[in-house]
C-alpha atoms as a PDB file:
ATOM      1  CA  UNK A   1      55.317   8.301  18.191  1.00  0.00           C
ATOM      2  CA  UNK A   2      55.380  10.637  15.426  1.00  0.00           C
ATOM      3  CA  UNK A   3      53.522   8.155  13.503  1.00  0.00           C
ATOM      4  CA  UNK A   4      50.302   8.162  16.039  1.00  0.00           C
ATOM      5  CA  UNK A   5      50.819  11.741  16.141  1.00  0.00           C
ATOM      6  CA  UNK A   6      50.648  12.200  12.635  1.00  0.00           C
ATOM      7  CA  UNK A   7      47.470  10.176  12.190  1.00  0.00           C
ATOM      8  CA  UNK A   8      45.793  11.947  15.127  1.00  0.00           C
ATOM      9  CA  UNK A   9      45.746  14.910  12.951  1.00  0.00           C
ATOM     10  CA  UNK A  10      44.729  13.656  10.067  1.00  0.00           C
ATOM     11  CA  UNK A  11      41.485  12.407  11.986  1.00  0.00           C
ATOM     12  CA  UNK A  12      41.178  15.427  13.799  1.00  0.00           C
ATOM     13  CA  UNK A  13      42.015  17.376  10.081  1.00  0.00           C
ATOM     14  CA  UNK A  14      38.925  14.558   8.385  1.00  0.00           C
ATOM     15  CA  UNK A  15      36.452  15.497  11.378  1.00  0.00           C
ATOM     16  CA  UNK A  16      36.606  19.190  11.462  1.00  0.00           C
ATOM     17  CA  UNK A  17      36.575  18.928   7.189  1.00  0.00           C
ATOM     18  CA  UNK A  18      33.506  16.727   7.944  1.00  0.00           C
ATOM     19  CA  UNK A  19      31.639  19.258  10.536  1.00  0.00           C
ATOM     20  CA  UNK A  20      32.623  22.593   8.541  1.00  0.00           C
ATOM     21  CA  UNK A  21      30.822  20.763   5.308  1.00  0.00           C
ATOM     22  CA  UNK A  22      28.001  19.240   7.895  1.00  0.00           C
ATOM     23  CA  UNK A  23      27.208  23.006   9.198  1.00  0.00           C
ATOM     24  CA  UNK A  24      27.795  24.693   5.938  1.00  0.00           C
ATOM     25  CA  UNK A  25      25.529  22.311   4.325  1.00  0.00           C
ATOM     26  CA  UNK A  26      22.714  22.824   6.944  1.00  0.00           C
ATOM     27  CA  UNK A  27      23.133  26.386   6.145  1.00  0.00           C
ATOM     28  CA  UNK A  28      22.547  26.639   2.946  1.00  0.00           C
ATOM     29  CA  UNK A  29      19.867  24.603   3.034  1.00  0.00           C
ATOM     30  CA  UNK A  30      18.189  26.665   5.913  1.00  0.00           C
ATOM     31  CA  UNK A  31      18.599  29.794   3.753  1.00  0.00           C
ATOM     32  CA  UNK A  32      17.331  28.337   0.138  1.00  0.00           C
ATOM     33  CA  UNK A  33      14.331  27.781   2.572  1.00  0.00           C
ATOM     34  CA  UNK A  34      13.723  30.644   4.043  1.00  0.00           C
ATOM     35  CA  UNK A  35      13.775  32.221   0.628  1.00  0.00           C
ATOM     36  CA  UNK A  36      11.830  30.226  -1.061  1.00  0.00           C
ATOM     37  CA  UNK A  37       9.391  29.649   2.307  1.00  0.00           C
ATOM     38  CA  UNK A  38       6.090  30.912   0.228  1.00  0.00           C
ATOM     39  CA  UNK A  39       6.754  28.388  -2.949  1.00  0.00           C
ATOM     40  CA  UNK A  40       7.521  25.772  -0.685  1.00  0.00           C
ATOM     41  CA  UNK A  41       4.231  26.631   1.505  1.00  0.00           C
ATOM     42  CA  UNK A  42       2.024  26.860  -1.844  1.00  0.00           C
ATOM     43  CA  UNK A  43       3.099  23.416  -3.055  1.00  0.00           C
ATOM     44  CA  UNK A  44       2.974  21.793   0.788  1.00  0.00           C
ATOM     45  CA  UNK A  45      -0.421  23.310   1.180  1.00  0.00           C
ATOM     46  CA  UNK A  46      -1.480  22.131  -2.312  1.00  0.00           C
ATOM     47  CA  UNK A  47       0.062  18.735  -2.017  1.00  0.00           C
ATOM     48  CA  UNK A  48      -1.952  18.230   1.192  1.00  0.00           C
ATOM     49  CA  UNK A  49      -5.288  19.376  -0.439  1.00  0.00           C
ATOM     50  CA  UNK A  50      -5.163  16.823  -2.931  1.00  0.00           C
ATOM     51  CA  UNK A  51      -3.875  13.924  -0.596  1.00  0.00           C
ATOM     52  CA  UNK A  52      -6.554  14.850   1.659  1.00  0.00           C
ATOM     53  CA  UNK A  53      -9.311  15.345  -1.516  1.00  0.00           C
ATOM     54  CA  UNK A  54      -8.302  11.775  -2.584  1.00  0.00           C
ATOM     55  CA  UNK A  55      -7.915  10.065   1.006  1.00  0.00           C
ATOM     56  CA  UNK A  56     -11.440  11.352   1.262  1.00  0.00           C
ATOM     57  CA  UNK A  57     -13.126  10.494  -2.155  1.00  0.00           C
ATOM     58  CA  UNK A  58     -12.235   6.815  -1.795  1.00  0.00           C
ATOM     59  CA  UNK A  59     -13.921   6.626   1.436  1.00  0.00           C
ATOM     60  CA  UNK A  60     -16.661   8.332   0.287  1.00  0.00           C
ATOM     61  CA  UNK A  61     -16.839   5.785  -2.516  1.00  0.00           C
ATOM     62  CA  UNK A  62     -15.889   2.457   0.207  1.00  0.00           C
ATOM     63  CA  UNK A  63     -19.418   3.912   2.025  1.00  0.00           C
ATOM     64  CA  UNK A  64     -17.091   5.180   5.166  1.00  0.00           C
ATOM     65  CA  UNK A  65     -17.877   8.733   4.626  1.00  0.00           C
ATOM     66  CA  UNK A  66     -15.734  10.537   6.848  1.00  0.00           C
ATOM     67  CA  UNK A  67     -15.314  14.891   6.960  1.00  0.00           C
ATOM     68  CA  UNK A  68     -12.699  16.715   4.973  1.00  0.00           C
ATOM     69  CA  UNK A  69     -11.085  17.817   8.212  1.00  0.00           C
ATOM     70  CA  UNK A  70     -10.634  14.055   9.770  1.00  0.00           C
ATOM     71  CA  UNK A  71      -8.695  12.955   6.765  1.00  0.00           C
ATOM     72  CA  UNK A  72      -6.248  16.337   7.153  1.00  0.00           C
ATOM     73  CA  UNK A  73      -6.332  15.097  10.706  1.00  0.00           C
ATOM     74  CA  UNK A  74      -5.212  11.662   9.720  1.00  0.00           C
ATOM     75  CA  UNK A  75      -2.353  12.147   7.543  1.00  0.00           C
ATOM     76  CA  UNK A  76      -1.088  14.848   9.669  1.00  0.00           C
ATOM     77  CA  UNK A  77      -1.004  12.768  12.717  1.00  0.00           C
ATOM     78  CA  UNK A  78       0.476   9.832  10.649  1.00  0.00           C
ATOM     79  CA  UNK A  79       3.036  12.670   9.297  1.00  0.00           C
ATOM     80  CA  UNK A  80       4.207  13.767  12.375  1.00  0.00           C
ATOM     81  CA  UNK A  81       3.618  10.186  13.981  1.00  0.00           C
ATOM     82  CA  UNK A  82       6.794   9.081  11.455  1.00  0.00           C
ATOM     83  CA  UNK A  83       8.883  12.038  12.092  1.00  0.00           C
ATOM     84  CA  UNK A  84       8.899  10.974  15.806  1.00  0.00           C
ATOM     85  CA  UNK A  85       9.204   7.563  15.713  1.00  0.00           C
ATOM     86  CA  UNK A  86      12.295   8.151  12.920  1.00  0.00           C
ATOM     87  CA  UNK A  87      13.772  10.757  15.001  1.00  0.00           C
ATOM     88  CA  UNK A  88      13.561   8.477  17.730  1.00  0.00           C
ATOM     89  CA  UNK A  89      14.997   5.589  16.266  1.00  0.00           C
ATOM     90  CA  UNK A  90      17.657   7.781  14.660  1.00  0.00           C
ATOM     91  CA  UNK A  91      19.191   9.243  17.601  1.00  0.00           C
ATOM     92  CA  UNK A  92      21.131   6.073  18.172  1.00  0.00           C
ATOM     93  CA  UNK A  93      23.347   6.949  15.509  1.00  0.00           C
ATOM     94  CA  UNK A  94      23.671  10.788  16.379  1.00  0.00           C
ATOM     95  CA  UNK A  95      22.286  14.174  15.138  1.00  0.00           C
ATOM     96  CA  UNK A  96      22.332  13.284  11.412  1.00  0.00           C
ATOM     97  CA  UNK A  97      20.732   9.981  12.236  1.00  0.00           C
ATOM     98  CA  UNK A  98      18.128  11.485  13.812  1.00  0.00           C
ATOM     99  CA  UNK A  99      17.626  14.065  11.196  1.00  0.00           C
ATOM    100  CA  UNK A 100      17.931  11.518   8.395  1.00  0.00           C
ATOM    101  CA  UNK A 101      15.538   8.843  10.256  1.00  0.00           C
ATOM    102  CA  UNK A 102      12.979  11.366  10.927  1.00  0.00           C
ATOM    103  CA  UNK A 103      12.273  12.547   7.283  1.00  0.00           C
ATOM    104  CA  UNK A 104      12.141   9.316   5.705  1.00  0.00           C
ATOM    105  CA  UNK A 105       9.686   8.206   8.247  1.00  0.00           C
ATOM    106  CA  UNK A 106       7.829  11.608   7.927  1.00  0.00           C
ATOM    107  CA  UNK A 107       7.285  11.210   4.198  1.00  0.00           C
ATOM    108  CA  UNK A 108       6.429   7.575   4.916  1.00  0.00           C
ATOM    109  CA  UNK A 109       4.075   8.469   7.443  1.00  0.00           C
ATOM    110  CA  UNK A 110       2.767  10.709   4.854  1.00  0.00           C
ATOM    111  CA  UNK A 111       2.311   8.164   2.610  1.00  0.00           C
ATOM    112  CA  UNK A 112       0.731   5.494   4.373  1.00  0.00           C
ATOM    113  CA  UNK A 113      -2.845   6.702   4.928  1.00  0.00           C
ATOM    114  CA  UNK A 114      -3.456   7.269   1.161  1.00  0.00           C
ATOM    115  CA  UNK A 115      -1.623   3.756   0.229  1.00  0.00           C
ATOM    116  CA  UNK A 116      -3.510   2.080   2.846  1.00  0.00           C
ATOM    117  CA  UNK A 117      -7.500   3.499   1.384  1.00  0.00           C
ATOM    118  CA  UNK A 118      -6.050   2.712  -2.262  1.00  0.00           C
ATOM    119  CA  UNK A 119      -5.104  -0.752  -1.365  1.00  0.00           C
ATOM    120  CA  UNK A 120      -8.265  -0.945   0.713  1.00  0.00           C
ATOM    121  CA  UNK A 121     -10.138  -0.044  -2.301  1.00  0.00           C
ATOM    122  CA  UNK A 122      -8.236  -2.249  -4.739  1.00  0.00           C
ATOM    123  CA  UNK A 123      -9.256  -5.045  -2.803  1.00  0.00           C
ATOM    124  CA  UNK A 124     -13.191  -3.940  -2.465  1.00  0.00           C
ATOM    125  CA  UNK A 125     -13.098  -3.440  -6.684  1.00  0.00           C
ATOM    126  CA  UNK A 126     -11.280  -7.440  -6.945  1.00  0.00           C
ATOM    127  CA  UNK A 127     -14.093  -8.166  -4.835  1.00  0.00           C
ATOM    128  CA  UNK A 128     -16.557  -6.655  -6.490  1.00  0.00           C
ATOM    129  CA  UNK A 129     -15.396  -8.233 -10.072  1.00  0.00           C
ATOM    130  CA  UNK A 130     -15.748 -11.624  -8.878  1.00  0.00           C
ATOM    131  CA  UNK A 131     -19.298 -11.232  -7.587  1.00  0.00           C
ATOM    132  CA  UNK A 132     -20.793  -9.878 -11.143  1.00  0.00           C
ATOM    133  CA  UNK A 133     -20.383 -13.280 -12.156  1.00  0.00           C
ATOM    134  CA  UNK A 134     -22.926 -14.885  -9.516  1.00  0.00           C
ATOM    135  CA  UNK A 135     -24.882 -11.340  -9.710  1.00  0.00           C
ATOM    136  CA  UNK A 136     -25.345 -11.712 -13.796  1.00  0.00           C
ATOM    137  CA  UNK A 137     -26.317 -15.447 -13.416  1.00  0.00           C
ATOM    138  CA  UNK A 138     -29.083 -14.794 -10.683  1.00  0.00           C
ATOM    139  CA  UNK A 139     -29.888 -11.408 -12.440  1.00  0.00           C
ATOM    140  CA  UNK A 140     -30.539 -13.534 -16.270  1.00  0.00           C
ATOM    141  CA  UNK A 141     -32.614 -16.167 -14.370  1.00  0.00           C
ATOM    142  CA  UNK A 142     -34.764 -13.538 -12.453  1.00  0.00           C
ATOM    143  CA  UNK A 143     -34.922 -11.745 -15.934  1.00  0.00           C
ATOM    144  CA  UNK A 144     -36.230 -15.440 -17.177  1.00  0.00           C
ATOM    145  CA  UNK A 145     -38.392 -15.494 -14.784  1.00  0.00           C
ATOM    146  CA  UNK A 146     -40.423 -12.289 -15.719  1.00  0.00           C
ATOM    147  CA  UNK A 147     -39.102  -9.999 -13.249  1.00  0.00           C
ATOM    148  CA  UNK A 148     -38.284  -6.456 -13.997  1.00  0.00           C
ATOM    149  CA  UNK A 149     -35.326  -4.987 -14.432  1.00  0.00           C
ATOM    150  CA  UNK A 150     -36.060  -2.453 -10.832  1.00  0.00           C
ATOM    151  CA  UNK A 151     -37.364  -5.863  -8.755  1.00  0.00           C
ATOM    152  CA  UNK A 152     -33.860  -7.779 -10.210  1.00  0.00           C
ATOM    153  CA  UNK A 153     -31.844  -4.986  -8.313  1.00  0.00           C
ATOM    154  CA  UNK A 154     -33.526  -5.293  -5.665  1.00  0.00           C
ATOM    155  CA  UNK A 155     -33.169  -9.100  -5.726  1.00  0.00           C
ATOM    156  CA  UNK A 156     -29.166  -8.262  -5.900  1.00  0.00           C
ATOM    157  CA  UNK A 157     -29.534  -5.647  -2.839  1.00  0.00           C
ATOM    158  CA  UNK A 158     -30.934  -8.346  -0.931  1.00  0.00           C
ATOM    159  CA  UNK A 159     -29.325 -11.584  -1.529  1.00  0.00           C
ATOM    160  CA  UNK A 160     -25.677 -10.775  -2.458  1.00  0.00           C
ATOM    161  CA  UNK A 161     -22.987 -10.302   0.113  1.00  0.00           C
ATOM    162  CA  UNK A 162     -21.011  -6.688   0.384  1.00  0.00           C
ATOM    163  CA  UNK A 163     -19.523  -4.795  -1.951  1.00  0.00           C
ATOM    164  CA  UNK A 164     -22.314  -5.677  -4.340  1.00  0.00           C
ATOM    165  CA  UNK A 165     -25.216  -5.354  -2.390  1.00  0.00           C
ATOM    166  CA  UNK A 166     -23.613  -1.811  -1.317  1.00  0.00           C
ATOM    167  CA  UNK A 167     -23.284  -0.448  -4.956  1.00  0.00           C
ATOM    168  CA  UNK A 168     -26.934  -1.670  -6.011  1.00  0.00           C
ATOM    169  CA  UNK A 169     -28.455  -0.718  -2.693  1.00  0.00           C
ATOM    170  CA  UNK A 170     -26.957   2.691  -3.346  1.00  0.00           C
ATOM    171  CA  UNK A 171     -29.101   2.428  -7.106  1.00  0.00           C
ATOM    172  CA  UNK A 172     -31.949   1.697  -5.528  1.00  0.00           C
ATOM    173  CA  UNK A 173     -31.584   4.766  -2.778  1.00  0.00           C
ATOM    174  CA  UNK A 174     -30.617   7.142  -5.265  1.00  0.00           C
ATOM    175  CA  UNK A 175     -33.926   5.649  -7.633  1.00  0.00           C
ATOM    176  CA  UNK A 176     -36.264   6.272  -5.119  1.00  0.00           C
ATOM    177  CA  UNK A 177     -35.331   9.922  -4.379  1.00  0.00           C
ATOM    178  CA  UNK A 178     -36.184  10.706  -8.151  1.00  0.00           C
ATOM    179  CA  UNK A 179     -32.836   9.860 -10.083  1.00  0.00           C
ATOM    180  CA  UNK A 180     -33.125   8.622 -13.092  1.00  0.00           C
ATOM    181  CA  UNK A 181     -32.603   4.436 -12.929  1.00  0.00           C
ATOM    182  CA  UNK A 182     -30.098   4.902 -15.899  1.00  0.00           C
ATOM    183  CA  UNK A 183     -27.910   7.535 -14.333  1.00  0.00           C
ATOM    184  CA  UNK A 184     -28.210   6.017 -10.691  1.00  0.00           C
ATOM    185  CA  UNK A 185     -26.157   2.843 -13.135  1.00  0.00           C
ATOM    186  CA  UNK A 186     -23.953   5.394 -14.494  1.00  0.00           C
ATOM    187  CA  UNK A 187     -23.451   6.906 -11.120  1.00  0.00           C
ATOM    188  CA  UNK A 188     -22.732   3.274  -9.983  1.00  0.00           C
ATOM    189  CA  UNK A 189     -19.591   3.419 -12.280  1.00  0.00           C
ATOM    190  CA  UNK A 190     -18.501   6.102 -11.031  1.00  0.00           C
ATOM    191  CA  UNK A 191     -18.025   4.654  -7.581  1.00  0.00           C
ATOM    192  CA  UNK A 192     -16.532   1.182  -8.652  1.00  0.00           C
ATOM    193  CA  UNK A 193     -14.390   1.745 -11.536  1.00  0.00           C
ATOM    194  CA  UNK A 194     -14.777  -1.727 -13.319  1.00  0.00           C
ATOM    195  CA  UNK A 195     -14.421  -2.663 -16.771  1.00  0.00           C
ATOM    196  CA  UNK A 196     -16.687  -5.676 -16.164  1.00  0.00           C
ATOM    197  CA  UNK A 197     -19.291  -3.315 -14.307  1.00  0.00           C
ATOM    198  CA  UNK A 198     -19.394  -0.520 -17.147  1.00  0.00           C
ATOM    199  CA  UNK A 199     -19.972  -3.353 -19.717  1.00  0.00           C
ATOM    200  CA  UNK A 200     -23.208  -4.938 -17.984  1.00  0.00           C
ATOM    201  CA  UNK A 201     -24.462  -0.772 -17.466  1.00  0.00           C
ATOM    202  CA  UNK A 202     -24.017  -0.199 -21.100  1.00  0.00           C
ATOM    203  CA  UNK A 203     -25.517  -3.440 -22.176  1.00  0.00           C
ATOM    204  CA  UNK A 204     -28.401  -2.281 -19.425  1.00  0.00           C
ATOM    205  CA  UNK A 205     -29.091   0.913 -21.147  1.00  0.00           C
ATOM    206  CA  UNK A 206     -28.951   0.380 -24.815  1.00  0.00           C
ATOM    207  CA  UNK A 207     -31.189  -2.214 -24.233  1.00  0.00           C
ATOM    208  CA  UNK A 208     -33.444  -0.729 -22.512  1.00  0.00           C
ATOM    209  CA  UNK A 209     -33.461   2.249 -24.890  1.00  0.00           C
ATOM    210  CA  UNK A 210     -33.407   0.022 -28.278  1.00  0.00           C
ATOM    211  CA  UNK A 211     -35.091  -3.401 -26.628  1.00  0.00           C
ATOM    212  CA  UNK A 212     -33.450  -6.388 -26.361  1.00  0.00           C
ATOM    213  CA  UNK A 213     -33.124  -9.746 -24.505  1.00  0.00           C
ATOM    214  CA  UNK A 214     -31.173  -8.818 -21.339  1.00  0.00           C
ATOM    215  CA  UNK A 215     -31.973 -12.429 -20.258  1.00  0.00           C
ATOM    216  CA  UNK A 216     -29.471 -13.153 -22.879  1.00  0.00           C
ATOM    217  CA  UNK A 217     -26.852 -10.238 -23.024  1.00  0.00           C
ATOM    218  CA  UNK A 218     -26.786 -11.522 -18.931  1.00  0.00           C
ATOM    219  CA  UNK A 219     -25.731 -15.181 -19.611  1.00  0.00           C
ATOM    220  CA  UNK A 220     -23.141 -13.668 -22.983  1.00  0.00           C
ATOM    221  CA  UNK A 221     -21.332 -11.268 -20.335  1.00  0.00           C
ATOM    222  CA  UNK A 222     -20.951 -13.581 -17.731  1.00  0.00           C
ATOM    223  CA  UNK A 223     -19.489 -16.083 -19.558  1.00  0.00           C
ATOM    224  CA  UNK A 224     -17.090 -13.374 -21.066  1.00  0.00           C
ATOM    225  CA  UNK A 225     -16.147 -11.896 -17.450  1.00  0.00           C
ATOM    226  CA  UNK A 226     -15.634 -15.828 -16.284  1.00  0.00           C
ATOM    227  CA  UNK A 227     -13.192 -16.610 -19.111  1.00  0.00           C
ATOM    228  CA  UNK A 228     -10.986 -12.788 -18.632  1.00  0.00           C
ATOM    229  CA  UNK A 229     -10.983 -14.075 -14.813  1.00  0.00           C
ATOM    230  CA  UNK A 230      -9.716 -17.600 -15.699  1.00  0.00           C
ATOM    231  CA  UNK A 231      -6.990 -16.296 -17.972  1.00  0.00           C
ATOM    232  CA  UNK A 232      -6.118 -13.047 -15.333  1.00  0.00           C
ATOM    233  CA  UNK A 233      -5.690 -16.213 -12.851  1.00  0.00           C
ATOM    234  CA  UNK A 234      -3.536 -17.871 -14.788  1.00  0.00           C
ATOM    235  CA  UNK A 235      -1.085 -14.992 -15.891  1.00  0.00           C
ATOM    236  CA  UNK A 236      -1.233 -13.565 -11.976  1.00  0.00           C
ATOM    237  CA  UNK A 237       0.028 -17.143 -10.887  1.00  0.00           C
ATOM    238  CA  UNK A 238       3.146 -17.188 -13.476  1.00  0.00           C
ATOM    239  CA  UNK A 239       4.246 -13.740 -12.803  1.00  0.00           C
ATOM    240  CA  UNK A 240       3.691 -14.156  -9.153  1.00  0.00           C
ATOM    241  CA  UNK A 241       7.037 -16.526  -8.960  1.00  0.00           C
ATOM    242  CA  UNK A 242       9.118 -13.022 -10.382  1.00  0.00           C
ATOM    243  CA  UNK A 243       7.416 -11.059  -7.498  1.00  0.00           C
ATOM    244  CA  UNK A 244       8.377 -12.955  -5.275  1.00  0.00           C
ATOM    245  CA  UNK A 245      12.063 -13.306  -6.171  1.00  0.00           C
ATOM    246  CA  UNK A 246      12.064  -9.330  -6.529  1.00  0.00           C
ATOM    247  CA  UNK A 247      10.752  -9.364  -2.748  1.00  0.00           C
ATOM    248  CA  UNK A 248      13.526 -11.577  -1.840  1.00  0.00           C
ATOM    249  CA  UNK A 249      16.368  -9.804  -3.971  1.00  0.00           C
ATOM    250  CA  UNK A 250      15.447  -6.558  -2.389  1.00  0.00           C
ATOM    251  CA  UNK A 251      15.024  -7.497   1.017  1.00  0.00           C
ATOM    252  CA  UNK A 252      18.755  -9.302   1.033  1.00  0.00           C
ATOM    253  CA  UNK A 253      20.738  -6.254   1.476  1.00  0.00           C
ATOM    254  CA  UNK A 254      18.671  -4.982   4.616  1.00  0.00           C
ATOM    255  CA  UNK A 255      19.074  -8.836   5.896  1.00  0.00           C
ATOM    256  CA  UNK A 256      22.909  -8.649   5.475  1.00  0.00           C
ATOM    257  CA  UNK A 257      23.016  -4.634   6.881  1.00  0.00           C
ATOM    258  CA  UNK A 258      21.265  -6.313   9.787  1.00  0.00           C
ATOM    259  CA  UNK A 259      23.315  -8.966  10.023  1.00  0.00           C
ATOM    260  CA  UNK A 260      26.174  -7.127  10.080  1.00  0.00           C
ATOM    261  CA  UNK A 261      25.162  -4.488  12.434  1.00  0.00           C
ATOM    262  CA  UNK A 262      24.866  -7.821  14.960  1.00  0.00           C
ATOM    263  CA  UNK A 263      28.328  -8.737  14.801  1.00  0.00           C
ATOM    264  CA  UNK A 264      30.329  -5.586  13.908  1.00  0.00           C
ATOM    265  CA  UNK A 265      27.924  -2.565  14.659  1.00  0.00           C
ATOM    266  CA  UNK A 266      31.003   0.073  15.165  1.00  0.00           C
ATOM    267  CA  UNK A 267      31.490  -0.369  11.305  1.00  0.00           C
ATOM    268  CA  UNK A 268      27.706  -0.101  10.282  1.00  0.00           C
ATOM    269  CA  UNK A 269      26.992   2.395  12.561  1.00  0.00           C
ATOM    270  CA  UNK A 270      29.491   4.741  10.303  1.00  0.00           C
ATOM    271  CA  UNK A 271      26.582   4.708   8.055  1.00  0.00           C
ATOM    272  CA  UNK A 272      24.318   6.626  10.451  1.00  0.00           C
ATOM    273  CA  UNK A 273      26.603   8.699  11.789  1.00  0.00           C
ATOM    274  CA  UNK A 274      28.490  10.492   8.757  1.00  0.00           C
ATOM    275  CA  UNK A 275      27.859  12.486   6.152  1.00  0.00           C
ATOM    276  CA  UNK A 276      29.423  10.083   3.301  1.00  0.00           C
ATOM    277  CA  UNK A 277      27.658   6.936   5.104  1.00  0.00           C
ATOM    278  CA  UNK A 278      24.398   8.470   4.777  1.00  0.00           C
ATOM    279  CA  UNK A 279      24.644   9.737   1.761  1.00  0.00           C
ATOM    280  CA  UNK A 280      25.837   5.802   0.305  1.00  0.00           C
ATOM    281  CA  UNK A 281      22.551   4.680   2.580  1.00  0.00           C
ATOM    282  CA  UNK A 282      20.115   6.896   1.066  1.00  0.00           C
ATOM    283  CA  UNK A 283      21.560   5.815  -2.705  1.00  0.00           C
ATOM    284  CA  UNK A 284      21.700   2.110  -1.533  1.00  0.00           C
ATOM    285  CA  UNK A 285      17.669   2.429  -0.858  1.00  0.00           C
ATOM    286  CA  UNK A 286      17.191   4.197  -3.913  1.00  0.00           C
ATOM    287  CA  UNK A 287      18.415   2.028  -5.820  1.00  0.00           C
ATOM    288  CA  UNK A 288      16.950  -0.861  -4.722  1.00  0.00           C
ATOM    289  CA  UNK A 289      13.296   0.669  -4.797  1.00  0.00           C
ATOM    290  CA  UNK A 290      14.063   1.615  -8.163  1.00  0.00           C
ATOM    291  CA  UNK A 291      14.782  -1.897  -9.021  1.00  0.00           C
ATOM    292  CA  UNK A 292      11.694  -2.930  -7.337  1.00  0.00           C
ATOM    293  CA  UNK A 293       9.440  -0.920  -9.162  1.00  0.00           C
ATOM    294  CA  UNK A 294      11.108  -1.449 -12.984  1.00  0.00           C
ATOM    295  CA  UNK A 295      10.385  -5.147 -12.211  1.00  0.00           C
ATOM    296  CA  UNK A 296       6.397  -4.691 -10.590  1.00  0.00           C
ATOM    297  CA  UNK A 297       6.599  -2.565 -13.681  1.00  0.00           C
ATOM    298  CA  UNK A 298       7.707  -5.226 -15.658  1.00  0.00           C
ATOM    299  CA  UNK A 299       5.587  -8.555 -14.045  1.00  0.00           C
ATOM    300  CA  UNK A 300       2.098  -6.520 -13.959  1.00  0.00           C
ATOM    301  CA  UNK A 301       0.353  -7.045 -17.030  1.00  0.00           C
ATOM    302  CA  UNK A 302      -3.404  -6.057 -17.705  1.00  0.00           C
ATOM    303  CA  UNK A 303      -5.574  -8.194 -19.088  1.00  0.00           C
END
């Protein structure tokens, strides 16, 4: 009897330790922001800006122009999409769940809109890299064939599929309206940041400031951007094996906290619902995207 007894207290001791530290804690963080409420609204406010600047610069530069206020719109409602959802989620394993869930998701929700347009636009400039190819061969054969330079983009406008009929369409626009056919190319490489791309412009104007065969600087560059492709193929598809093992390796622990959760959920659900569990959590996913990035880090290699 005095045994139970004795642990009873010590539980009741561990608990009341546990919510003195939980309410303390959310004190002092309340107060170190309430004094430092105008730093932190400078750097939120300035942190938003440039999410927003960049969220809308890469649309601007995808052609899907959209207003400075529609991308604060987006990642706010993404933002505060996450902190619901999390909160949500969280609130099966109690207040600090809740409160726990809902910021990760929050700064995940955050996140998303400006990792989705980068991706987006990854992909478009991949796309774009492995149409110059096609677009140098038919551009050195209408070249051959005693076009101009001016009626080759347009042949490019018209014939080749999207991205690249975008970007020269755009020279041809920005031509017509008095620019400069030199700096509507430069302005072109602006927009699509390609190595490949800024080669051909160059080659484009100092031969058409000093003369030269472009016929022939066409067919040299595309068989240079063919060969960098063939041997970024070839690395991508060795170091693609490593990716995918990182994938696996840091997906495993989730798959076992899952597993677990299935068949004894009162013992995973102390990671939710304390103090110490969440604090082990939140260092458990730390860790692991840390080890995820040191090896994308490690397997991404420019060519």
């Amino acid at each position: 009897m005095s045994t139970m007894v004795s642990s009873w207290l010590d539980t009741l001791i561990l608990l009341g330790l546990g919510t003195l530290l939980t309410f303390f804690g959310f004190g002092a963080i309340s107060l170190a922001i309430y004094k430092n409420y105008p730093k932190i609204e400078e750097r939120v406010t300035v942190q938003l800006s440039s999410s927003a600047s960049e969220l809308y610069d890469l649309l601007d530069r995808m052609f899907r122009r959209r207003s400075m206020a529609s991308c604060y719109q987006i990642i706010l409602i993404s933002t505060v999409s996450g902190l619901v959802m999390g909160a949500m989620v969280g609130l099966n394993f109690g207040i600090l769940g809740a409160l726990a869930f809902g910021l990760s998701m929050a700064v995940a929700g955050y996140k998303i809109p400006g990792a989705l347009v980068r991706f987006q636009f990854q992909r478009r400039v991949e796309k774009f890299d492995r149409q110059l190819v096609d677009a140098l061969n038919m551009m050195a054969n209408a070249v051959k064939s005693g076009l101009s330079f001016m009626q080759v983009v347009q042949v490019i406008e018209r014939e080749m599929p999207s991205p690249c009929r975008e970007e020269f369409g755009m020279v041809l626009k920005e031509n017509r309206v008095g620019v400069n056919l030199n700096d509507a190319l430069l302005n072109m490489t602006k927009r699509m940041p390609s190595e490949d791309l800024f080669m051909i412009v160059n080659s484009v104007v100092t031969l058409s400031q000093q003369g030269g065969d472009l016929s022939e600087a066409f067919d040299t560059i595309a068989t240079t951007i063919r060969d960098r492709q063939r041997v970024h193929d070839k690395i991508r598809t060795l170091a693609q094996a490593g990716i995918t093992q990182g994938a696996i390796l840091s997906a495993i622990p989730f798959f076992v906290l899952g597993m677990q959760y299935i068949i004894q959920p009162q013992y995973v659900s102390l990671l939710f619902t304390t103090p110490l569990g969440l604090a082990l959590f939140m260092l458990m996913c730390l860790m692991i995207l840390t080890g995820a990035v040191v090896m994308k880090k490690v397997l991404t290699i420019d060519v």
